[in-house]
C-alpha atoms as a PDB file:
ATOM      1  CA  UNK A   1      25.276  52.787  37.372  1.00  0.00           C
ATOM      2  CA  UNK A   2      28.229  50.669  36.847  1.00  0.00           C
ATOM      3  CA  UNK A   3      30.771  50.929  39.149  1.00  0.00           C
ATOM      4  CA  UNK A   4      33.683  48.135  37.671  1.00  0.00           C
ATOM      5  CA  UNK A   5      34.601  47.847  33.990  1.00  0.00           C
ATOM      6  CA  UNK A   6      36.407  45.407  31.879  1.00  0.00           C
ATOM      7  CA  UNK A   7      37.773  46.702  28.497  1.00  0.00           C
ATOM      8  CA  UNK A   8      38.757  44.508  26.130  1.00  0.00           C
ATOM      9  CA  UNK A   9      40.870  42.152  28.998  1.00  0.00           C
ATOM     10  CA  UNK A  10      43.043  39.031  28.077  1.00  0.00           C
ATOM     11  CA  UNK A  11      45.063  37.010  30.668  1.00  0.00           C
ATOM     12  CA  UNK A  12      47.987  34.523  28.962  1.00  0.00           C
ATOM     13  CA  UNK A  13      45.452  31.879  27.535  1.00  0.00           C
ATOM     14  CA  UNK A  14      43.162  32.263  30.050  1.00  0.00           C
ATOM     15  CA  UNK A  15      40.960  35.748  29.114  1.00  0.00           C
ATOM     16  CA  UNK A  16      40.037  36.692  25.948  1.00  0.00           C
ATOM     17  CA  UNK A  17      38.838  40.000  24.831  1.00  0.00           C
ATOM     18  CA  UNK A  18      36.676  40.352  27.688  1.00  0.00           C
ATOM     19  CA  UNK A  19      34.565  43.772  27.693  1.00  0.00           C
ATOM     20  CA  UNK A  20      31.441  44.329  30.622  1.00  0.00           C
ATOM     21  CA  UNK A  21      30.247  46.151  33.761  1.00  0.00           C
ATOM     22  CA  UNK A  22      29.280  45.405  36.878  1.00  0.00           C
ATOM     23  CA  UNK A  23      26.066  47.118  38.670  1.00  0.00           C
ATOM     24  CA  UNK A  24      26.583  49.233  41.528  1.00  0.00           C
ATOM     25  CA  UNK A  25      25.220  48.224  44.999  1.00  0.00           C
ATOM     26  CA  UNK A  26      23.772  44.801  43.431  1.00  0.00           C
ATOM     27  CA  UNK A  27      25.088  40.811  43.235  1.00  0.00           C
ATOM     28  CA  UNK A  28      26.350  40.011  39.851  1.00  0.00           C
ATOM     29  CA  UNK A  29      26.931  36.511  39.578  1.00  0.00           C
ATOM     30  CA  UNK A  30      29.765  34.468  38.001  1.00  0.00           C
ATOM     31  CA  UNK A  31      28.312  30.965  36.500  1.00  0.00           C
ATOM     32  CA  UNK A  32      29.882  28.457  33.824  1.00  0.00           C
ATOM     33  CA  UNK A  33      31.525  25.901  33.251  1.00  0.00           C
ATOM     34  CA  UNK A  34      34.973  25.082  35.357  1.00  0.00           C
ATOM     35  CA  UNK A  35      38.195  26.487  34.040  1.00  0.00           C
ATOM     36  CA  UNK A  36      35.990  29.221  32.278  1.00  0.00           C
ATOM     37  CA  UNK A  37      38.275  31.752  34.012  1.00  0.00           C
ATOM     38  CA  UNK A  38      35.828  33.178  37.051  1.00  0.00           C
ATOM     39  CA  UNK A  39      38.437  33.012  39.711  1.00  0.00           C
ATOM     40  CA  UNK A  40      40.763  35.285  37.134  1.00  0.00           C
ATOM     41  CA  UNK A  41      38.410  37.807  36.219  1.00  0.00           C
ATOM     42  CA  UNK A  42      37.766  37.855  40.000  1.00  0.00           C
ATOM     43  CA  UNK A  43      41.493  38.395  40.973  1.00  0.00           C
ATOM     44  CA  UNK A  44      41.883  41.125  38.448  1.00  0.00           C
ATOM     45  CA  UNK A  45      39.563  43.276  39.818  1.00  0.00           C
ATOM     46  CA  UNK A  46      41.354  43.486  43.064  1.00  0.00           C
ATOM     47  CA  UNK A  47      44.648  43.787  41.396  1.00  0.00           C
ATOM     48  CA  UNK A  48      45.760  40.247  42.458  1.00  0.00           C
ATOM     49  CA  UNK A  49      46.123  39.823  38.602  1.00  0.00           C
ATOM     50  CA  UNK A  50      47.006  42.134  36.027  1.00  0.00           C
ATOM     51  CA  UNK A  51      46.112  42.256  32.489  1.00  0.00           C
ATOM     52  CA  UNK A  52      48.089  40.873  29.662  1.00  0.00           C
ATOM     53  CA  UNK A  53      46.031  43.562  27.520  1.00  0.00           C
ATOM     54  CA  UNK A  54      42.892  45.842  28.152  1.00  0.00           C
ATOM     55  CA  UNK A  55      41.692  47.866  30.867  1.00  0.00           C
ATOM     56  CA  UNK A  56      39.824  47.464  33.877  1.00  0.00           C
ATOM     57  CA  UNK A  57      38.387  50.432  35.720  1.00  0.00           C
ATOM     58  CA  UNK A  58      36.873  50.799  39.167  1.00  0.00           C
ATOM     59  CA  UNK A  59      34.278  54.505  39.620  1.00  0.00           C
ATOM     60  CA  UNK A  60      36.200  55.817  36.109  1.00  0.00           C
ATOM     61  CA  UNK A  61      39.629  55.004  37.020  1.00  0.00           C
ATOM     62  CA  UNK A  62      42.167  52.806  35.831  1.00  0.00           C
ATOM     63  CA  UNK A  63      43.192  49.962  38.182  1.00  0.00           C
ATOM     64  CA  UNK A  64      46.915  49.440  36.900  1.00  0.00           C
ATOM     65  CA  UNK A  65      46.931  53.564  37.990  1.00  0.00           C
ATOM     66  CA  UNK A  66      45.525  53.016  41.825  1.00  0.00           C
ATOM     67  CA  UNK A  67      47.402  52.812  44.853  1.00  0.00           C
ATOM     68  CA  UNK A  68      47.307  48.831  45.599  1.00  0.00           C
ATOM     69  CA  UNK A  69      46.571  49.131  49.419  1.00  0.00           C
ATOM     70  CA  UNK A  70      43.862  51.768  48.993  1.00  0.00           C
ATOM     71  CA  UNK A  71      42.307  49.455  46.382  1.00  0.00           C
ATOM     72  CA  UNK A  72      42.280  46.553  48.938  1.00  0.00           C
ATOM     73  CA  UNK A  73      41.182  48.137  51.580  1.00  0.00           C
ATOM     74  CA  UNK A  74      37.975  48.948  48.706  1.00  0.00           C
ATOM     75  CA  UNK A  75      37.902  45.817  47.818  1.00  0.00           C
ATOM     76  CA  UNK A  76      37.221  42.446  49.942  1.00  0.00           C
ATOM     77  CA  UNK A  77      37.663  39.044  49.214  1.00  0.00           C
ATOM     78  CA  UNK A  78      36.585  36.307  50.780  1.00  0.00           C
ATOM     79  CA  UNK A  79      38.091  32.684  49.198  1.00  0.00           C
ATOM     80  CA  UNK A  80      36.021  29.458  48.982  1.00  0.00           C
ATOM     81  CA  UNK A  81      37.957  26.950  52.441  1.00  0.00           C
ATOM     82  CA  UNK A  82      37.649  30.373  54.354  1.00  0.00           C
ATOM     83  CA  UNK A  83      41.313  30.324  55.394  1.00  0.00           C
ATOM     84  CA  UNK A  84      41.932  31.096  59.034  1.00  0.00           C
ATOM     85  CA  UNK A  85      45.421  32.065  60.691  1.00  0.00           C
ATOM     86  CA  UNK A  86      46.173  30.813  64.082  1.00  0.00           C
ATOM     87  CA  UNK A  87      45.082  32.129  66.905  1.00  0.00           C
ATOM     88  CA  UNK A  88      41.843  33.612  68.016  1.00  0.00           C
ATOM     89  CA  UNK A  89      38.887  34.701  66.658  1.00  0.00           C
ATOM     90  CA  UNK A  90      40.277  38.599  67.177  1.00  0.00           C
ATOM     91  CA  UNK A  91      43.654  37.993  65.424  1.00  0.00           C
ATOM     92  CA  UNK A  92      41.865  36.734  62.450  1.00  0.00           C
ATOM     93  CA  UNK A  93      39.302  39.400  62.354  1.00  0.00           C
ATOM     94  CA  UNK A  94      42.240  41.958  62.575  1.00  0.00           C
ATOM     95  CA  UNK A  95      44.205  41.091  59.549  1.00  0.00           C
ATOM     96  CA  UNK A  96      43.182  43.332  57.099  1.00  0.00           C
ATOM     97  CA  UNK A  97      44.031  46.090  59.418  1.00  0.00           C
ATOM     98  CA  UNK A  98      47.083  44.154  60.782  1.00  0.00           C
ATOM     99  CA  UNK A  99      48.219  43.869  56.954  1.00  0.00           C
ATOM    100  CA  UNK A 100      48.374  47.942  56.926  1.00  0.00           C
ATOM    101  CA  UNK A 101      50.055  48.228  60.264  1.00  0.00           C
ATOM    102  CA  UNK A 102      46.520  49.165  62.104  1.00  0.00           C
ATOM    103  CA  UNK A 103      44.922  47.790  64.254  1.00  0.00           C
ATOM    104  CA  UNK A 104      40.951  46.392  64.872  1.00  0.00           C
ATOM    105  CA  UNK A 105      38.988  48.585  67.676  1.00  0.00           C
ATOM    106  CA  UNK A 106      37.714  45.880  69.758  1.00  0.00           C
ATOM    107  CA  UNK A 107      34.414  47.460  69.679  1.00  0.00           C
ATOM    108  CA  UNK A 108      34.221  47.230  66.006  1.00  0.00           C
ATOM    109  CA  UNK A 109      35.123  43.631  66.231  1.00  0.00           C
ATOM    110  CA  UNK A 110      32.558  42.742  68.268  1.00  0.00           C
ATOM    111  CA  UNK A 111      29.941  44.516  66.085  1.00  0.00           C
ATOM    112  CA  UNK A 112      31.262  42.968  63.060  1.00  0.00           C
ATOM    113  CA  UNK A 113      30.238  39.617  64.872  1.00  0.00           C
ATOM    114  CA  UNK A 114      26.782  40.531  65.463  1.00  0.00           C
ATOM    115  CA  UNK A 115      26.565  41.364  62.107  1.00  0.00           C
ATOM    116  CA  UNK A 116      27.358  38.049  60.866  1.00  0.00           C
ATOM    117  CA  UNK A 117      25.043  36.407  63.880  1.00  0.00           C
ATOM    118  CA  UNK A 118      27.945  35.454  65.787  1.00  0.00           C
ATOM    119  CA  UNK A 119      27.290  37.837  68.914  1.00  0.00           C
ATOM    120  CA  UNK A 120      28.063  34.849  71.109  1.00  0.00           C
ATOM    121  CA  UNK A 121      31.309  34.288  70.123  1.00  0.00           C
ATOM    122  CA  UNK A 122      34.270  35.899  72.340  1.00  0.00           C
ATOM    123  CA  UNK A 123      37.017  37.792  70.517  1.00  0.00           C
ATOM    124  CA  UNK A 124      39.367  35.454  72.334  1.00  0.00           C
ATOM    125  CA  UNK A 125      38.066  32.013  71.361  1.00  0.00           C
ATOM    126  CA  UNK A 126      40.498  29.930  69.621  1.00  0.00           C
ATOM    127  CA  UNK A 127      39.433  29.744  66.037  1.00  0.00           C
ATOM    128  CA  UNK A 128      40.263  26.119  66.066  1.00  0.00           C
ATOM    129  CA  UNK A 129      37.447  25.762  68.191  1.00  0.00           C
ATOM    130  CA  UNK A 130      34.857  27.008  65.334  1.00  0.00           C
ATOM    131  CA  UNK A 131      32.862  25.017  63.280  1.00  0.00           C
ATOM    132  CA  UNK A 132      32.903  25.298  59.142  1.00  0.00           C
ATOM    133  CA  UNK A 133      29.902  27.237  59.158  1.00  0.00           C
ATOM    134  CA  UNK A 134      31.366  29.267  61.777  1.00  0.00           C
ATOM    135  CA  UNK A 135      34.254  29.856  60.273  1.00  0.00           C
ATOM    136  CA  UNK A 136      32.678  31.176  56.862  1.00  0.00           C
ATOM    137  CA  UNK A 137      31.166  33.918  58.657  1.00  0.00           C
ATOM    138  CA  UNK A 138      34.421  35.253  60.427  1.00  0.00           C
ATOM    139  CA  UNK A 139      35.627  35.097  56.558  1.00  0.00           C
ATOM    140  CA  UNK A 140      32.841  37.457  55.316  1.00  0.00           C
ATOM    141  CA  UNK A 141      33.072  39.525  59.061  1.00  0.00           C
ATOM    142  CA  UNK A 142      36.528  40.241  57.797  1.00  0.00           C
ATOM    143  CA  UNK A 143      35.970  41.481  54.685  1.00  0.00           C
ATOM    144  CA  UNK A 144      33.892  44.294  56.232  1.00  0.00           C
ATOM    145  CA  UNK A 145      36.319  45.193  58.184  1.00  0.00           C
ATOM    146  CA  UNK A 146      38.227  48.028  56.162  1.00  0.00           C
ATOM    147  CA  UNK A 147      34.030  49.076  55.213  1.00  0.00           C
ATOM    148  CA  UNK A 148      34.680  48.301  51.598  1.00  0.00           C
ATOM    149  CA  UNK A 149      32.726  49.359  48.366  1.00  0.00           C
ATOM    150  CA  UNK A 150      32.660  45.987  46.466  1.00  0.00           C
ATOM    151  CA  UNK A 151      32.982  42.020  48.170  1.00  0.00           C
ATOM    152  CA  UNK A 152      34.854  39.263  46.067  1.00  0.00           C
ATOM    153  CA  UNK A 153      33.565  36.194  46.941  1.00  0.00           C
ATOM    154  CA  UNK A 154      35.244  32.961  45.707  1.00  0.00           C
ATOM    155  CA  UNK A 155      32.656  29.676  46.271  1.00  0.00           C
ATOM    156  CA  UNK A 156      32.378  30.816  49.647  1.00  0.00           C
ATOM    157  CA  UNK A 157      29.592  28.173  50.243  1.00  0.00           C
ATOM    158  CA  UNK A 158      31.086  25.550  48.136  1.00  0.00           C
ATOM    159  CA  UNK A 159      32.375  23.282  51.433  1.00  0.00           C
ATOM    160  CA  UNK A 160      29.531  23.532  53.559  1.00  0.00           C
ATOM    161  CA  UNK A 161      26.000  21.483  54.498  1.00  0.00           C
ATOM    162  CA  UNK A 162      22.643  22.641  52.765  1.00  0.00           C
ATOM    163  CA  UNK A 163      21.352  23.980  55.688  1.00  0.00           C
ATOM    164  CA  UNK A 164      24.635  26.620  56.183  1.00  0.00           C
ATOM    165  CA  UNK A 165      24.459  27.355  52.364  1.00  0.00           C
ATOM    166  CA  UNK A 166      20.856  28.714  52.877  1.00  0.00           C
ATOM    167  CA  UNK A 167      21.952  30.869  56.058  1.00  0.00           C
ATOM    168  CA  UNK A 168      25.098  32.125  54.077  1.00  0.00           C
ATOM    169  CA  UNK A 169      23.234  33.016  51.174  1.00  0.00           C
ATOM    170  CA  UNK A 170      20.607  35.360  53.501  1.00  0.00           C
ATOM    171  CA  UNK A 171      23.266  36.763  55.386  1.00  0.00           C
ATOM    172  CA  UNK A 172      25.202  37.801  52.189  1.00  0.00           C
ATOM    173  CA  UNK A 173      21.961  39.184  50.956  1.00  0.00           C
ATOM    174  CA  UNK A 174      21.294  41.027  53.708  1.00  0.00           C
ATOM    175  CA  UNK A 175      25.085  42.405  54.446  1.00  0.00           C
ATOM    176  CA  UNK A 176      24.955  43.586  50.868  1.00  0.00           C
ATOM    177  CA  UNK A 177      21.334  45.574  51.769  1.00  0.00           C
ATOM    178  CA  UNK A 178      22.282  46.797  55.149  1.00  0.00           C
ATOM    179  CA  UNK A 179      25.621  48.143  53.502  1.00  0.00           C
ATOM    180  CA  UNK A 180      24.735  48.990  49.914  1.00  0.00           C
ATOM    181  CA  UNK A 181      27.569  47.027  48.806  1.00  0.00           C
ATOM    182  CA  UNK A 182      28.567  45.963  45.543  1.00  0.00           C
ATOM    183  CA  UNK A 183      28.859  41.909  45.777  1.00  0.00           C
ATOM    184  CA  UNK A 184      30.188  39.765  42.776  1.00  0.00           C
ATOM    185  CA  UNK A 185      29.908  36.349  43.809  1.00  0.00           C
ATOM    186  CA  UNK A 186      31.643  33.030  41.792  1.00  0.00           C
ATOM    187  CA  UNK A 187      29.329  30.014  42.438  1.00  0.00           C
ATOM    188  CA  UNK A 188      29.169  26.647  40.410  1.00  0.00           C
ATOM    189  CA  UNK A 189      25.836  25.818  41.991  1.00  0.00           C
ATOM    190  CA  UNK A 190      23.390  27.522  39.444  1.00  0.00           C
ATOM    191  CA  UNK A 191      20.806  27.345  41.869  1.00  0.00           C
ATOM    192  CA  UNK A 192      22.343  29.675  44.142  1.00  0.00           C
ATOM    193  CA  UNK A 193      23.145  32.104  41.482  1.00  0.00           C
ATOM    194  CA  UNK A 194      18.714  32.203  40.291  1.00  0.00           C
ATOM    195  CA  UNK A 195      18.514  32.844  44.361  1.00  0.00           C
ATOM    196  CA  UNK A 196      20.955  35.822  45.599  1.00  0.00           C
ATOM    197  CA  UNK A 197      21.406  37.407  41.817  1.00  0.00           C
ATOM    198  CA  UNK A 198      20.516  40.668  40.141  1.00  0.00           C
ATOM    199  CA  UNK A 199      23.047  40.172  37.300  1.00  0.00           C
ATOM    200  CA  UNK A 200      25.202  37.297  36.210  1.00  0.00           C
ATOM    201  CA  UNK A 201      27.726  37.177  34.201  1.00  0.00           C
ATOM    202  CA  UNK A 202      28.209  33.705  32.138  1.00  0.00           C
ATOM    203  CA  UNK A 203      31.694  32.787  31.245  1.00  0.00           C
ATOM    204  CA  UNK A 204      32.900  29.964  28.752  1.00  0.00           C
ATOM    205  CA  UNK A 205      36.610  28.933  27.327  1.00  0.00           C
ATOM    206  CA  UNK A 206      37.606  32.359  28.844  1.00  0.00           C
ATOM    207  CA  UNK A 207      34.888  34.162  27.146  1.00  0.00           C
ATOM    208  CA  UNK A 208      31.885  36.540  28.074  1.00  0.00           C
ATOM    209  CA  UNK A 209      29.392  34.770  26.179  1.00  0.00           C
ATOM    210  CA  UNK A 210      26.531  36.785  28.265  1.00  0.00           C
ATOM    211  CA  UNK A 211      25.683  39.022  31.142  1.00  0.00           C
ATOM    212  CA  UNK A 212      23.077  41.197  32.278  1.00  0.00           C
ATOM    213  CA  UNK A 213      19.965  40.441  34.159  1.00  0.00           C
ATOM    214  CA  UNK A 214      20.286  37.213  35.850  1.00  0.00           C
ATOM    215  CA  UNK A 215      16.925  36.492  34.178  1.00  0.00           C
ATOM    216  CA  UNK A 216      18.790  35.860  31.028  1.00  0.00           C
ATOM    217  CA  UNK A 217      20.084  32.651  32.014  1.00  0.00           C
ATOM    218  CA  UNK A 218      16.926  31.059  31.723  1.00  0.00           C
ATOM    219  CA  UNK A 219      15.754  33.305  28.781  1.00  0.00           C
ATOM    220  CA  UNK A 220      18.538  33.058  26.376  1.00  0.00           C
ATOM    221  CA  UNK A 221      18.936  31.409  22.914  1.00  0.00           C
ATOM    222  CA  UNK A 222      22.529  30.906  22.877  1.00  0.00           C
ATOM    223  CA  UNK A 223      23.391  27.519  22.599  1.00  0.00           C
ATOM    224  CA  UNK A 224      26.395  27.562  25.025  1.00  0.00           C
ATOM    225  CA  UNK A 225      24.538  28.631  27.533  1.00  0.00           C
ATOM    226  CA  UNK A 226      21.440  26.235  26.663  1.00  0.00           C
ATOM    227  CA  UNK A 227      24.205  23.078  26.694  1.00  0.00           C
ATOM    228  CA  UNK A 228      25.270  24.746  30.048  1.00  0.00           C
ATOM    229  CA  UNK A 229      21.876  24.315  30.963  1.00  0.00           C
ATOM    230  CA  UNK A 230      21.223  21.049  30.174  1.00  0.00           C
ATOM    231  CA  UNK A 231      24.412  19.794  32.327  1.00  0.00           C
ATOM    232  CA  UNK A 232      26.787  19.091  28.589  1.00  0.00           C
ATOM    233  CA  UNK A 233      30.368  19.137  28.407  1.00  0.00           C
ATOM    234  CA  UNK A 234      31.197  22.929  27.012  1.00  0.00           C
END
């Protein structure tokens, strides 16, 4: 059952004509080449972008129609350097709420920690004080917070060791389980995407050339995709 869909969506020069669907409760994978326009087609479905032309709807209903905040709260995001606001390690797990005027339950806090194997952690540890790795989990903790349907996540691994990679990888595989959240992921490491995907979707000159099973990367005949492959200039 799909639960986001693109309709015929351009952005300036950067989208063209893009029509798709993403899976409920599964990763979908964006892959290709850079500048293929992942990180747009990622910020439109939030409503951080919106379209030059076409349509994008999330469960049947038009995004340009939504209330913006409700939507957000729906919808997490988690970018690629993890950005962290001063403070401690409670202040930056309390933004989304402090962004609506609410406020974190301290409880809740704490459980979102545990979730992301940081039980160890106090709320009131400067965030300074955390490593990379660390600080990549309080980024996907915080998404969580407003219990949203779908996670954005923007090379999320992309500045971090092999070893933290791997442990990211199973603990956004088994958030998305535990949760039954939707999870649409932009990596540039291909290998990742074979690992944590269901579905991919691969993207070229601002173009859905493919998408679908992520088996289809390694099973398809079209010749973008076999360049892509082979490591060419697209």
């Amino acid at each position: 059952m799909s639960i986001i869909e693109f309709e015929n969506v351009s952005h300036r020069n950067i989208l063209h004509n893009i029509s798709g669907h993403f899976n409920e409760a599964r990763i979908t994978t964006f892959v290709g080449p850079s500048g293929a326009g992942k990180t747009t087609c990622l910020k439109h479905i939030n409503g951080l972008l919106s379209p030059g032309s076409g349509n994008i709807f999330f469960r049947g209903e038009n995004i340009q129609d939504m209330d913006m905040v409700e939507l957000r709260k729906r919808i997490g995001m988690a970018f690629q350097s993890a950005p962290m606001i001063g403070g401690t390690v409670y202040d930056n797990l309390n933004l989304p709420k402090a962004i609506f005027n609410e406020r974190l339950e301290q409880d809740r806090a704490v459980e979102l920690l545990e979730r992301v194997d940081l039980g160890g952690i106090p709320l009131d540890q400067n965030i300074k004080s955390l490593s990379g790795g660390e600080k990549s989990r309080i980024s996907i903790a915080r998404t969580l917070v407003n219990r949203p349907e779908v996670l954005l996540l923007d090379e999320i691994t992309a500045s971090l060791d092999y070893r933290m990679v791997k442990e990211v990888e199973r603990l956004i595989v088994r958030l998305q389980r535990e949760y039954n959240v939707t999870v649409i992921w932009i990596t540039h490491d291909l290998d990742q995407a074979r690992r944590v995907s269901d579905d991919m979707w691969f993207l070229a000159a601002g173009e859905l050339i493919e998408y679908g099973n992520a088996a289809f990367i390694d099973e398809s005949d079209n010749p973008l995709i076999k360049n892509f492959l082979e490591g060419e200039a697209l």
